[in-house]
Protein backbone atom coordinates (compact mmCIF):
# COMPACT_ATOMS: atom_id res chain seq x y z
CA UNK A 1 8.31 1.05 -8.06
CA UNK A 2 5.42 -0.62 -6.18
CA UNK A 3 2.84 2.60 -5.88
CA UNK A 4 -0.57 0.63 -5.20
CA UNK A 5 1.29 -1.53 -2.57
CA UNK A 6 2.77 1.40 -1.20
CA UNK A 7 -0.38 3.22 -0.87
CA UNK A 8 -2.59 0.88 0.31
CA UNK A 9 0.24 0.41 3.11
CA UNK A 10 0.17 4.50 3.61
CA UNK A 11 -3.66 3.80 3.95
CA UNK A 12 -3.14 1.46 6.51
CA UNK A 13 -1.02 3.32 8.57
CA UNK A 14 -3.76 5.73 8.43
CA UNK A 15 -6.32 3.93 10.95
CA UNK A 16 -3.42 3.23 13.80
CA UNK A 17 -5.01 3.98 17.03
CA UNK A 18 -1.26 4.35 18.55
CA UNK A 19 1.97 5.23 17.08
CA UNK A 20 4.29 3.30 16.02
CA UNK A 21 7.87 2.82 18.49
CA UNK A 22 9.79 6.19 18.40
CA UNK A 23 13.42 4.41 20.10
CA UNK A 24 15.45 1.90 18.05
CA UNK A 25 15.41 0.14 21.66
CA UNK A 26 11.58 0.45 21.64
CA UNK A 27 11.42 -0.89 18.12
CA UNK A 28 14.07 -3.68 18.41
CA UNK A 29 12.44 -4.64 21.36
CA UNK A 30 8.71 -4.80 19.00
CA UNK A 31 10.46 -6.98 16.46
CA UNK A 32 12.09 -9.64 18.68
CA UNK A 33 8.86 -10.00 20.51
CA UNK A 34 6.85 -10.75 16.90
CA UNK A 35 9.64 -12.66 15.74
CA UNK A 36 10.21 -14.69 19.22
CA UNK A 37 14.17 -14.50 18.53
CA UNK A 38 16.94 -12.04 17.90
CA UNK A 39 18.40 -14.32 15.42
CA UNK A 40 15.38 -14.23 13.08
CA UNK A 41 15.36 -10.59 13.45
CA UNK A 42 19.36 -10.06 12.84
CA UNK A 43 18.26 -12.26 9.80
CA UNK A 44 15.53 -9.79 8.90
CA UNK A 45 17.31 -6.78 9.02
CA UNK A 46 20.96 -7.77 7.86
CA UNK A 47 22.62 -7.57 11.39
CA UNK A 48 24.66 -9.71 13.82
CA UNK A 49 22.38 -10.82 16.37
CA UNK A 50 25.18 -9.53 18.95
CA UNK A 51 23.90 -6.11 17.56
CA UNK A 52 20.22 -6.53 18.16
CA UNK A 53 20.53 -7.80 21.57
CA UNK A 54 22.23 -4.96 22.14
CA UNK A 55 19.44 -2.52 20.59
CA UNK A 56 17.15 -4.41 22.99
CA UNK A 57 19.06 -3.50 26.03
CA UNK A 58 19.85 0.06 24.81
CA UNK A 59 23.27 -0.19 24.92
CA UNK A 60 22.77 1.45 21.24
CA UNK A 61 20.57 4.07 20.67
CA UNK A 62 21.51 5.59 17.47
CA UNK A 63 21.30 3.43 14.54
CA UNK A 64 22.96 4.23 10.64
CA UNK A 65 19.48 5.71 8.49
CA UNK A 66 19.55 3.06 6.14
CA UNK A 67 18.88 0.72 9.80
CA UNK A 68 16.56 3.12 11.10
CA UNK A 69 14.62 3.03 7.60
CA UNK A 70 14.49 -1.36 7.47
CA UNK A 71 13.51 -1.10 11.22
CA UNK A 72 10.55 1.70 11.17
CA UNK A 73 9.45 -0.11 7.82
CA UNK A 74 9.38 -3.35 9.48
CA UNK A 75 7.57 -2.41 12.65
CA UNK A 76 5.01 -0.42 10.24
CA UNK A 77 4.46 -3.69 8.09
CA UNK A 78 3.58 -5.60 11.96
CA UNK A 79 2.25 -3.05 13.76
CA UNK A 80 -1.37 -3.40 15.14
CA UNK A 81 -2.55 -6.33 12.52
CA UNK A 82 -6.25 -6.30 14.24
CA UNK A 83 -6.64 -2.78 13.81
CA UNK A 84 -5.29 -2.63 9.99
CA UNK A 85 -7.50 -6.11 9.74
CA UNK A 86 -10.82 -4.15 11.00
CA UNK A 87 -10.12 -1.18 8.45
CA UNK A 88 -9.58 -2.90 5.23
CA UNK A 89 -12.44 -5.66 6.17
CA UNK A 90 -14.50 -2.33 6.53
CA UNK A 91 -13.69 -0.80 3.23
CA UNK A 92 -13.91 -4.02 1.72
CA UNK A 93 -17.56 -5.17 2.40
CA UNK A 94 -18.97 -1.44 3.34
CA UNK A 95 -17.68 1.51 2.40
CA UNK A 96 -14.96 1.21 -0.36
CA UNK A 97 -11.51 3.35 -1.19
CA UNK A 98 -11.15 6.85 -2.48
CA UNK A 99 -8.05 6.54 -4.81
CA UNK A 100 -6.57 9.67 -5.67
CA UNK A 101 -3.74 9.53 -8.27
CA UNK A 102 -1.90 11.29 -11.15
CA UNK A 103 -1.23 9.55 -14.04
CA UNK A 104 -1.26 8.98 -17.73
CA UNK A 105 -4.42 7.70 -18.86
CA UNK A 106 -4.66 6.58 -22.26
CA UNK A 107 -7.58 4.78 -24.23
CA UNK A 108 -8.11 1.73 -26.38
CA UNK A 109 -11.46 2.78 -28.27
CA UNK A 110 -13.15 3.03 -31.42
CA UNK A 111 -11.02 3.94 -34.43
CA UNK A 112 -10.82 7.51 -35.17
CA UNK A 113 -11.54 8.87 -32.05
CA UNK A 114 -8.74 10.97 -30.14
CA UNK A 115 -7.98 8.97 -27.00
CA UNK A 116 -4.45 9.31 -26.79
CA UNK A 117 -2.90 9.17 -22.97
CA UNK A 118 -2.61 12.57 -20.87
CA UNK A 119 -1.67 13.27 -17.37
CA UNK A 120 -4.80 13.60 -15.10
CA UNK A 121 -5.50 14.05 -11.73
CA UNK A 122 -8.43 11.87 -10.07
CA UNK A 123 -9.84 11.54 -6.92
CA UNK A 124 -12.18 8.84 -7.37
CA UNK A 125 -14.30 6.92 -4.60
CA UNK A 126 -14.42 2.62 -5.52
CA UNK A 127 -16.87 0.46 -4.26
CA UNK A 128 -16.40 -2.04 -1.99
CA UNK A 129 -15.63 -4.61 -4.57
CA UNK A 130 -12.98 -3.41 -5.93
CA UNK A 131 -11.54 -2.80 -2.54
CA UNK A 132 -11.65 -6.30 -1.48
CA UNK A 133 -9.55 -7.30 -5.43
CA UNK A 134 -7.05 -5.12 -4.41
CA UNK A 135 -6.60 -6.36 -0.97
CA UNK A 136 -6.97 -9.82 -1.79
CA UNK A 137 -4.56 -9.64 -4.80
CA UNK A 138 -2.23 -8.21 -2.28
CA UNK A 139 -2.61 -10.12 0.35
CA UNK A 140 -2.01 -13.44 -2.35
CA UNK A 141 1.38 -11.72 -3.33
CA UNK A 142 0.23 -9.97 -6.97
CA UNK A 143 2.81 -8.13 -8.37
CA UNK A 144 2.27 -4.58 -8.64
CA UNK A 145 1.16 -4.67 -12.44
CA UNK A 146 -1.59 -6.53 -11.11
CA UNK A 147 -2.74 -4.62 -8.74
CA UNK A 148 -2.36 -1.70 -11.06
CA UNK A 149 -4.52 -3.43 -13.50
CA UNK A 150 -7.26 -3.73 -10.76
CA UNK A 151 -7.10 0.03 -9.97
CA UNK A 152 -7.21 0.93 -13.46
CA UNK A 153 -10.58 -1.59 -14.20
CA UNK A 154 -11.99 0.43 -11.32
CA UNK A 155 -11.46 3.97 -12.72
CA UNK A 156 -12.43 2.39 -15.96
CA UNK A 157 -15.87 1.16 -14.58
CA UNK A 158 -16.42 4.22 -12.20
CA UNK A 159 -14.74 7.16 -13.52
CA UNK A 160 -14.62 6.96 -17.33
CA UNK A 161 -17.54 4.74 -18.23
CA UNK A 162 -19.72 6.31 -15.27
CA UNK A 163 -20.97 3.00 -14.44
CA UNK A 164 -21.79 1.95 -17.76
CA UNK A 165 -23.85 4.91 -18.74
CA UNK A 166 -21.60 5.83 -20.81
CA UNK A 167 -17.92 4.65 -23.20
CA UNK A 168 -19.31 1.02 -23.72
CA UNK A 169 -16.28 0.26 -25.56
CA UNK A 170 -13.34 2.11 -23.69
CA UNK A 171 -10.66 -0.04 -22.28
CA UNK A 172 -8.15 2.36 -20.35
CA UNK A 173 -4.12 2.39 -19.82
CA UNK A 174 -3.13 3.27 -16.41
CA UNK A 175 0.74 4.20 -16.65
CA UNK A 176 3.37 6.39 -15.73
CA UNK A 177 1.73 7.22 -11.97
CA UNK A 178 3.58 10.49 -10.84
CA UNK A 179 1.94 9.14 -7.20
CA UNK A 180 -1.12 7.27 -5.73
CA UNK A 181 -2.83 7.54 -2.86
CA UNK A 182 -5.77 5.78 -0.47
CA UNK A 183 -8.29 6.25 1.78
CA UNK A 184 -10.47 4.10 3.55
């Protein structure tokens, strides 16, 4: 499951000055003007285009959930770029993330200590640079094991070595996330 991807996008949604498009006609009608065709977006969503044109002249109104789900999640994924652009370019050069997750946190440490993984419960504020890895890995594409390994090298650094105070050594495990969220 792609949790860091998915809540950086929750984050996102977040700073929206407007809401997204409550109609299907409303969002078809979004969609078709980003994509500049109804073919592209009866390619997008799985459709004939005979069935978004007539979304976009409301001659449907009620579309099956698993539509209605592709639909809201691909207006959220377009909607106000500039806005979403100003927020992340914000936490990324000024005032970082708060990550708040539960997961399993183990340790790779000296021998003979008793690291072994537990389910915690952080809320955590990153600085800026770690903000702009994560957004920059997913902006490139990274796969969500990347972007975990990011998010776990900032806990590492922040949380559990207290930056650098303290656990020289410690290398941590982030796995089994019960659920992540962001904040910027």
């Amino acid at each position: 499951m792609p949790e860091i991807s998915d809540g950086l996008s929750r984050a996102d949604e977040q700073n929206f000055t407007r809401p997204i498009p409550k109609s299907a006609g409303a969002r078809m009608r979004f969609l078709v003007k980003q994509l500049k065709s109804t073919k592209a977006v009866a390619r997008l969503l799985g459709i004939s285009q005979r069935t978004v044109e007539r979304y976009v002249k409301d001659q449907i109104r009620q579309p099956k959930p698993a539509l209605a789900e592709r639909m809201a999640a691909e207006v959220r994924k377009r909607w106000q770029p500039l806005v979403r652009k100003r927020a992340r370019d914000q936490a990324a050069t000024a005032t970082g993330l708060v990550i708040e997750t539960r997961a399993r946190f183990g340790f790779t440490a000296a021998p003979g200590t008793t690291d072994d993984g537990r389910m915690r419960r952080i809320t955590q504020h990153l600085p800026p640079e770690y903000a702009s890895r994560l957004f920059a890995a997913q902006e490139a594409g990274a796969t969500e094991a990347q972007l975990r390994h990011i998010a776990a090298e900032g806990l590492q650094e922040i949380y559990f070595k207290d930056n650098g105070a303290r656990a020289q050594g410690l290398l941590v495990e982030f796995t089994d996330i019960d659920y992540v969220d962001f904040d910027f």
